[in-house]
C-alpha atoms as a PDB file:
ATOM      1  CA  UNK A   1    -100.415 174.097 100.781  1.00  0.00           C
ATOM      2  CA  UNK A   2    -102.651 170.644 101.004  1.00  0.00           C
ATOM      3  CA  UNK A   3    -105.069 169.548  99.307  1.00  0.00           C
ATOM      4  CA  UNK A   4    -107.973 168.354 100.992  1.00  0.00           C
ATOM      5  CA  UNK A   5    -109.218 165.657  98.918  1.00  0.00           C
ATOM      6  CA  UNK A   6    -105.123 164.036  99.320  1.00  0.00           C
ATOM      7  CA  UNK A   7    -104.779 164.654  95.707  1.00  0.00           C
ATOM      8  CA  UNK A   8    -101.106 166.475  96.033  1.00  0.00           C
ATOM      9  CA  UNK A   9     -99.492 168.031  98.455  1.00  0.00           C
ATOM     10  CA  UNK A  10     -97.079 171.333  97.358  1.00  0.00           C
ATOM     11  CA  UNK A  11     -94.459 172.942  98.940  1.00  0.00           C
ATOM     12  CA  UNK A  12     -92.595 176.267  97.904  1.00  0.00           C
ATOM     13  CA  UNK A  13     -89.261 178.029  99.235  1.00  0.00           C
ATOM     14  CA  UNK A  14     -86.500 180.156  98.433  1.00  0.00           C
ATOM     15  CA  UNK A  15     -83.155 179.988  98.693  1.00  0.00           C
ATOM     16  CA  UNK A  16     -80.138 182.276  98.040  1.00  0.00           C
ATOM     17  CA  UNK A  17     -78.650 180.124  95.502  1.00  0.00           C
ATOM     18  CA  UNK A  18     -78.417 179.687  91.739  1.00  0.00           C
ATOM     19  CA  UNK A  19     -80.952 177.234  90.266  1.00  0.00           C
ATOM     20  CA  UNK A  20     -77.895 175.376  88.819  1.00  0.00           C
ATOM     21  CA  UNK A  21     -76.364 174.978  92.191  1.00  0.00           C
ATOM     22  CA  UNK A  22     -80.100 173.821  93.605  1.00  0.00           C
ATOM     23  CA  UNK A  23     -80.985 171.393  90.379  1.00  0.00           C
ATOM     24  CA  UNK A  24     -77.703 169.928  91.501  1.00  0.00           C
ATOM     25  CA  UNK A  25     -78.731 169.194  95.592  1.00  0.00           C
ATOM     26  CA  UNK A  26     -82.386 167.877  94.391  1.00  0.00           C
ATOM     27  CA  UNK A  27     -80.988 165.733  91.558  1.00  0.00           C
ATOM     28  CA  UNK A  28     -78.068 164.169  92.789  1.00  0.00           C
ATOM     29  CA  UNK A  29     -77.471 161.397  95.193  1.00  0.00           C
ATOM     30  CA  UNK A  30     -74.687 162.317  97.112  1.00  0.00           C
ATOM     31  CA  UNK A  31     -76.677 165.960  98.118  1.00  0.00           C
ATOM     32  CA  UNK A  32     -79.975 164.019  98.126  1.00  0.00           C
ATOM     33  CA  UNK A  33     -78.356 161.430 100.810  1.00  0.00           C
ATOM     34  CA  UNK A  34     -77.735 165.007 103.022  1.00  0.00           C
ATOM     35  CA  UNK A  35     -80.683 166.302 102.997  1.00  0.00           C
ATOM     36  CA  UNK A  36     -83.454 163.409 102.669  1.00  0.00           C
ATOM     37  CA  UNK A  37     -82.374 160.303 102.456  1.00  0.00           C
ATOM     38  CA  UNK A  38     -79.641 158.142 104.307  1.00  0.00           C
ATOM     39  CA  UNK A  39     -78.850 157.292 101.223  1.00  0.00           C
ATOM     40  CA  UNK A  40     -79.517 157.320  97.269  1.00  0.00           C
ATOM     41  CA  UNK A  41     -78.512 155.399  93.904  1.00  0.00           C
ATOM     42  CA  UNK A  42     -79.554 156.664  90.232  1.00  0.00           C
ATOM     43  CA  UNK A  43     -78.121 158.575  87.305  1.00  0.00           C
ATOM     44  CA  UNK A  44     -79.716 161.675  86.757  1.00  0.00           C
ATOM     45  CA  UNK A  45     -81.077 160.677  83.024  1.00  0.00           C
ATOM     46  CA  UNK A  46     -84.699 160.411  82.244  1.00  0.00           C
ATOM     47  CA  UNK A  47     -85.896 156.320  82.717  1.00  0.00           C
ATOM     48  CA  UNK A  48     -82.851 155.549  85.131  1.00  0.00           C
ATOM     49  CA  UNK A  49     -84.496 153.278  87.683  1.00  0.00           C
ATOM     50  CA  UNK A  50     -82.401 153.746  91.151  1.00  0.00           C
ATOM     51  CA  UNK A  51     -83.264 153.297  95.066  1.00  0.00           C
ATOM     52  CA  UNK A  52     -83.615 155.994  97.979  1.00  0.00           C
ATOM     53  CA  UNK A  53     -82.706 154.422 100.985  1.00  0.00           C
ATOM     54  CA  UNK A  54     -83.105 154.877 104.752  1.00  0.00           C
ATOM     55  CA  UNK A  55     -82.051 153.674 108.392  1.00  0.00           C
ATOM     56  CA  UNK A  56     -78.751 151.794 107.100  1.00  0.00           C
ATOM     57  CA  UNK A  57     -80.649 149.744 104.646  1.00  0.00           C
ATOM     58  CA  UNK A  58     -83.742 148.801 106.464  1.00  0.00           C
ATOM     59  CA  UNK A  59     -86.154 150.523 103.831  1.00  0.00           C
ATOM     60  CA  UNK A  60     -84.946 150.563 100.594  1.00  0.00           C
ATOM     61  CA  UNK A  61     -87.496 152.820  98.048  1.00  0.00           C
ATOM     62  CA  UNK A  62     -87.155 151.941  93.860  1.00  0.00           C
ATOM     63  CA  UNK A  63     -87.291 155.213  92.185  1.00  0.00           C
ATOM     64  CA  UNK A  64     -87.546 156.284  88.619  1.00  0.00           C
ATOM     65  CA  UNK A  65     -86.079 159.041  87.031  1.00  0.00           C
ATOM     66  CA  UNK A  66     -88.976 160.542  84.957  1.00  0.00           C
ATOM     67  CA  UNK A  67     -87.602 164.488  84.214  1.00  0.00           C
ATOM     68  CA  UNK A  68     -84.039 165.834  84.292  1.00  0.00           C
ATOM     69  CA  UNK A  69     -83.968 169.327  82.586  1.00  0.00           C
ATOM     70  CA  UNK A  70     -81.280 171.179  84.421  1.00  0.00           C
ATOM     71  CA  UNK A  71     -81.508 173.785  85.901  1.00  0.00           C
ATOM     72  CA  UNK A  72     -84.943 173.915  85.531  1.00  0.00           C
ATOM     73  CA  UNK A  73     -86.900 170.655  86.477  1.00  0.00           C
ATOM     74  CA  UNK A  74     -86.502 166.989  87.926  1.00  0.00           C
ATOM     75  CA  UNK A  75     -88.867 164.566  88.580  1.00  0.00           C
ATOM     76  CA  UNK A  76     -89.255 160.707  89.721  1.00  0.00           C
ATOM     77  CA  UNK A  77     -91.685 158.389  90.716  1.00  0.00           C
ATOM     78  CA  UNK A  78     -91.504 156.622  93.778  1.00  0.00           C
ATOM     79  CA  UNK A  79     -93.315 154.351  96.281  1.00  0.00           C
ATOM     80  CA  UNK A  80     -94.573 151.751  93.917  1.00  0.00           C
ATOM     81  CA  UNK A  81     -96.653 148.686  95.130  1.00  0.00           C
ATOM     82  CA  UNK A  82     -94.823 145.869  96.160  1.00  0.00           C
ATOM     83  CA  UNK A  83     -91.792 147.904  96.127  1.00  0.00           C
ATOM     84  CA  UNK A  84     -90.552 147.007  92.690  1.00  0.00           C
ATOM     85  CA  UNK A  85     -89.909 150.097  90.127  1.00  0.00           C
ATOM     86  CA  UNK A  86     -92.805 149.597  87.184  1.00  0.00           C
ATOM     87  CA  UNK A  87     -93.993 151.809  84.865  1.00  0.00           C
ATOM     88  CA  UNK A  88     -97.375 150.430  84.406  1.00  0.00           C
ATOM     89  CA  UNK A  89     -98.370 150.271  88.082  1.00  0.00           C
ATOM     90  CA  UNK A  90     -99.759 153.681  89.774  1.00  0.00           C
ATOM     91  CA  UNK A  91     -96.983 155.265  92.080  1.00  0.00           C
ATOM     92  CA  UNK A  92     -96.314 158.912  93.832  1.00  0.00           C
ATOM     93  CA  UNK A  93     -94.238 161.222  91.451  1.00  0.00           C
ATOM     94  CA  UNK A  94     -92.286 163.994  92.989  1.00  0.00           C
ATOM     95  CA  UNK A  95     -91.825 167.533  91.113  1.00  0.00           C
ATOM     96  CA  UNK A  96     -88.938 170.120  91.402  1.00  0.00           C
ATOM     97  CA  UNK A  97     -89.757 173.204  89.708  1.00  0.00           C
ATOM     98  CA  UNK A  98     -86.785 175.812  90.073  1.00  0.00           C
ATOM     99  CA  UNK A  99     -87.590 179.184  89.197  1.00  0.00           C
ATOM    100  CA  UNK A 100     -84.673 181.959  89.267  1.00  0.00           C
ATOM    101  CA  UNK A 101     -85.960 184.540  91.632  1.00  0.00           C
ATOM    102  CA  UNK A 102     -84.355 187.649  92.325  1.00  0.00           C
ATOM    103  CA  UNK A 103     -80.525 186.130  93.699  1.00  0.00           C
ATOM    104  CA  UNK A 104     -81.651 183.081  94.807  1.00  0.00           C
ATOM    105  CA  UNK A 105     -84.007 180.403  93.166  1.00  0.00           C
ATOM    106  CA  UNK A 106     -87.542 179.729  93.838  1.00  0.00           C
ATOM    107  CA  UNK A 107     -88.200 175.655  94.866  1.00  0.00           C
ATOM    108  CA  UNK A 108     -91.635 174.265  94.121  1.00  0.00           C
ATOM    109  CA  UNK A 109     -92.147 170.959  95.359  1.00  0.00           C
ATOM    110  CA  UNK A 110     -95.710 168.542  94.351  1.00  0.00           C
ATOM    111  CA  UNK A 111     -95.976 165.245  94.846  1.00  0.00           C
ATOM    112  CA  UNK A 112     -99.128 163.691  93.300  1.00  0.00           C
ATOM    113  CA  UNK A 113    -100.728 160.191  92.731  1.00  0.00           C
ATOM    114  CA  UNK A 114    -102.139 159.787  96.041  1.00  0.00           C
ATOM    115  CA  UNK A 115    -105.586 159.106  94.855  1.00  0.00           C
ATOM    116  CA  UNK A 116    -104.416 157.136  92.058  1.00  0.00           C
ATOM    117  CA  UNK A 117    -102.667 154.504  94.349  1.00  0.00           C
ATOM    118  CA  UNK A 118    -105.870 152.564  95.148  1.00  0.00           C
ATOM    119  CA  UNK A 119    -106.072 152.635  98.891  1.00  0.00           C
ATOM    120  CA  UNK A 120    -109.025 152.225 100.898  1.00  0.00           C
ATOM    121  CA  UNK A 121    -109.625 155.836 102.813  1.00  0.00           C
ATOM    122  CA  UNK A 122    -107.818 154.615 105.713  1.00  0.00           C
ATOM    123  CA  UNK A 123    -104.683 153.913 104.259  1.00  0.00           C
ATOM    124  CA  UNK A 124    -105.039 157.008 101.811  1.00  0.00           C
ATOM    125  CA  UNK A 125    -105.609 159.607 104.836  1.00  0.00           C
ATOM    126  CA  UNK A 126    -102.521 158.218 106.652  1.00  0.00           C
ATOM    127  CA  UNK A 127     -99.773 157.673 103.612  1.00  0.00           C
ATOM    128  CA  UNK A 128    -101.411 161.574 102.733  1.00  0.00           C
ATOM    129  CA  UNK A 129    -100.466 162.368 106.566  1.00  0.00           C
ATOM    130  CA  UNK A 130     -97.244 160.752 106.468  1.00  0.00           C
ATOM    131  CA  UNK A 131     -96.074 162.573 103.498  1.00  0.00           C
ATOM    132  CA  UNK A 132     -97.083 165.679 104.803  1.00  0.00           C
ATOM    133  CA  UNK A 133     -95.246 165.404 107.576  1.00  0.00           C
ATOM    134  CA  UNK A 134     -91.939 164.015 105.683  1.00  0.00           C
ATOM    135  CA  UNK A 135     -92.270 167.185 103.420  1.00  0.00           C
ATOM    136  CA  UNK A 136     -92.469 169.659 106.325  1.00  0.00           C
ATOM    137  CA  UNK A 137     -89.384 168.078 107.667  1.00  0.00           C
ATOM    138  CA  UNK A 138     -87.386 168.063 104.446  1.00  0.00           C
ATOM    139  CA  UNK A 139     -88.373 170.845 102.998  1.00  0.00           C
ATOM    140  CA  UNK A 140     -86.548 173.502 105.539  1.00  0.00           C
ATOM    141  CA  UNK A 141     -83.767 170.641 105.699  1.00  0.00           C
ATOM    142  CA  UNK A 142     -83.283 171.250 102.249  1.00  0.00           C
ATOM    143  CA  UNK A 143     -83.387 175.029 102.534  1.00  0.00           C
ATOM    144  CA  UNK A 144     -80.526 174.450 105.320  1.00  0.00           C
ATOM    145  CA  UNK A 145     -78.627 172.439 103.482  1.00  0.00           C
ATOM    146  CA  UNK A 146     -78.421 174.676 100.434  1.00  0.00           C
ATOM    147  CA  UNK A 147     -77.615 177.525 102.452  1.00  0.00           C
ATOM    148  CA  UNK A 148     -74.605 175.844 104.441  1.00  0.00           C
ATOM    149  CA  UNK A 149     -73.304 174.611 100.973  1.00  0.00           C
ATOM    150  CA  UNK A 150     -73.922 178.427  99.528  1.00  0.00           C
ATOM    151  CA  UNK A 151     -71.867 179.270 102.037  1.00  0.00           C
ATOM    152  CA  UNK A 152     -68.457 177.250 101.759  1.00  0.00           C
ATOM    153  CA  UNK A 153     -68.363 178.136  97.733  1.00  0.00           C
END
């Protein structure tokens, strides 16, 4: 689902996996680097500040660690102005809700702040897009990912 004012965009799936197993692929770095990123640095503690990275380096993203409740939820903040992890600036923050569901785990994914960024319409509608279209990539990727790893346990 979208939202058409670009307030948040939400994603759900399932996966046949235990939510501890799936807490650990959407907190850690070493799973997040398979499924998302190229690659990832942070400790999975509440105010660890940390960078997703992509294309060997050439965009490196500060993130924040804002919730780590295993199995349950994690959060972070990302995509902050000027690139530079800061608590008092307006950024994107990314929510993992896992929910056990039937054998498997339920994934709920939000990402909000778009609004609150400051952008003039322009911008807003295509960062909104851009996201979008990065989630409905990932998303399945991660639902792949968790399933191939399922599968070698």
């Amino acid at each position: 689902m979208t939202s058409l004012e670009f307030g948040s965009i939400e994603r759900e799936i399932h996966v046949d996996a235990p939510p501890e197993v799936v807490f650990e692929v959407v907190s850690s770095p070493e799973h997040i680097s398979e499924w998302w990123t190229d690659d990832a640095s942070f400790e999975v503690r509440p105010g660890a500040v940390g960078e997703l990275v992509w294309g060997d380096c050439a965009k490196v993203m500060p993130m924040t660690v804002v919730t780590a409740e295993p199995p349950r939820v994690f959060a972070f903040r990302w995509c902050y102005p000027d690139d530079k992890a800061d608590d008092s600036v307006n950024s994107m923050l990314v929510t993992f809700e896992l929910t056990p569901s039937g054998s498997g785990t339920k994934i709920r994914m939000v990402e909000t702040g778009f609004r609150e960024m400051g952008w003039e319409v322009a911008k807003l509608e295509e960062q909104y897009q851009e996201h979008v279209d990065g989630w409905d990539t990932f998303i399945p990727r991660l639902g792949n990912y968790i399933a191939g790893l399922v599968s070698t346990l």
